[in-house]
Protein backbone atom coordinates (compact mmCIF):
# COMPACT_ATOMS: atom_id res chain seq x y z
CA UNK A 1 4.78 -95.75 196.18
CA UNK A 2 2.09 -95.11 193.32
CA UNK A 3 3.08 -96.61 189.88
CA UNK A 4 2.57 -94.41 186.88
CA UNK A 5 1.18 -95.77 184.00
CA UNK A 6 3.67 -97.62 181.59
CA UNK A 7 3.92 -95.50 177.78
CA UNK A 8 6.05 -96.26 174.86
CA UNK A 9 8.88 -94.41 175.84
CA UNK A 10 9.26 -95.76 179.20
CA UNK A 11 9.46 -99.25 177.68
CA UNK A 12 11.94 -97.69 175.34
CA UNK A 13 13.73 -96.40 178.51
CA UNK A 14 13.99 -99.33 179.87
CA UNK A 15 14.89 -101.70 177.67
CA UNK A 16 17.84 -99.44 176.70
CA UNK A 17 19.01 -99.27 180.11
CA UNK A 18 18.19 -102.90 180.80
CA UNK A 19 21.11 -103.45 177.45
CA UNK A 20 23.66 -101.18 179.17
CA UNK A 21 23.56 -103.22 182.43
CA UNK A 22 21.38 -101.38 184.53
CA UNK A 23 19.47 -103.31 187.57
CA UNK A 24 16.12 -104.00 187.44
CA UNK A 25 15.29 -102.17 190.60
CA UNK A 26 17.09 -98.86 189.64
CA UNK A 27 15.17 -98.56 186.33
CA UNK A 28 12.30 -99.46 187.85
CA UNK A 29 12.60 -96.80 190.75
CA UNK A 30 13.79 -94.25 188.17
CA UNK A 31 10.33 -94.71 185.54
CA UNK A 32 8.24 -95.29 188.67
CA UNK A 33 6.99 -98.31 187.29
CA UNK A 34 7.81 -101.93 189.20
CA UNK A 35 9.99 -104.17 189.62
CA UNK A 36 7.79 -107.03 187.65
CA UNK A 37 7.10 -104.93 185.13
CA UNK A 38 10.79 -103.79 184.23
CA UNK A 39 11.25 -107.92 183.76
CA UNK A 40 7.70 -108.37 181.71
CA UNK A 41 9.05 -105.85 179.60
CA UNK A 42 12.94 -106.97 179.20
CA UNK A 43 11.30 -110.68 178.32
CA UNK A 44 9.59 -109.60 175.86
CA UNK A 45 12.46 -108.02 174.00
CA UNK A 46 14.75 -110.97 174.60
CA UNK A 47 11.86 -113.55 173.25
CA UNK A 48 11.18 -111.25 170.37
CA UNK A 49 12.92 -108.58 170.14
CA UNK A 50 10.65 -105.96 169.64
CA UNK A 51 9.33 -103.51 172.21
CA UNK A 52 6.29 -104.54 174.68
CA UNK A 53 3.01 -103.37 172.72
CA UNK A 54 0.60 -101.00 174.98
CA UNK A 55 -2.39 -101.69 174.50
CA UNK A 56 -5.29 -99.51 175.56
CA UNK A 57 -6.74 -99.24 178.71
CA UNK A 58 -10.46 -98.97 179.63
CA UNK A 59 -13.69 -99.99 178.32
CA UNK A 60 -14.37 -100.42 174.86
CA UNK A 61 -16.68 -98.34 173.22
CA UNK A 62 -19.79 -99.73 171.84
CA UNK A 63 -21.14 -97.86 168.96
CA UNK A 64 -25.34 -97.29 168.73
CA UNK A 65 -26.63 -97.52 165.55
CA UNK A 66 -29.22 -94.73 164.06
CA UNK A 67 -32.08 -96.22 165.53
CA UNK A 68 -31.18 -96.48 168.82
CA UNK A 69 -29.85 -92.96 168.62
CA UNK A 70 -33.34 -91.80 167.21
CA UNK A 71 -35.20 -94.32 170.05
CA UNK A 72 -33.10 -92.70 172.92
CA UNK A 73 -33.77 -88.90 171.68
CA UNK A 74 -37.63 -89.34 171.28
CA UNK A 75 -37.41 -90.95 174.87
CA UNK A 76 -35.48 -88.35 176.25
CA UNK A 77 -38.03 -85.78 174.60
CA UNK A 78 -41.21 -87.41 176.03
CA UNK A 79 -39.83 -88.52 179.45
CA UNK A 80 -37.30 -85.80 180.49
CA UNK A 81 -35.17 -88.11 182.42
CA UNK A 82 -31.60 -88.67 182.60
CA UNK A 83 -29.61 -91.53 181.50
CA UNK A 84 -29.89 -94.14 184.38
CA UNK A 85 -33.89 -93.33 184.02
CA UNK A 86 -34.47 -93.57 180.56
CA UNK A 87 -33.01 -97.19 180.55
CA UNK A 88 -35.64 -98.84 183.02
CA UNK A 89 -38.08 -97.07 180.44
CA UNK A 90 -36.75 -98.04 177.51
């Protein structure tokens, strides 16, 4: 069973069907997400009753400055290499 990924409104979902009684393995089943996860998220809104923040997935993005945006463009000029290239010469 692949989980989907968990969104506002499936916390929303949940917690609202979590209130009317629902069981924790039919909402769970229901927003493809598990069984752990449909109890993270009802914790969190008894403790403090607001709704489980999402927070982003991923990486974070680093930001270059100008001048490493003006080093990398003179490099890819001279050398004519790709990314993964142009590091080990810069």
């Amino acid at each position: 069973m692949g989980y989907g990924r968990l969104t506002e409104k499936k916390v929303r979902y949940i917690v609202r069907h979590k209130r009317r009684g629902k069981s924790n393995r039919e909402i769970a089943f229901e927003m493809r997400v598990s069984v752990s996860t449909v109890k993270r998220v009802w914790s969190y809104w008894l403790t403090h009753g607001e709704y489980l923040p999402i927070r982003k997935r991923g990486r974070k993005v680093k930001g270059l400055s100008e001048k490493e945006k003006e080093i990398i463009s003179e490099a890819k000029m001279k050398y004519k290499l790709g990314a993964r290239r142009l590091e080990k010469v810069i």
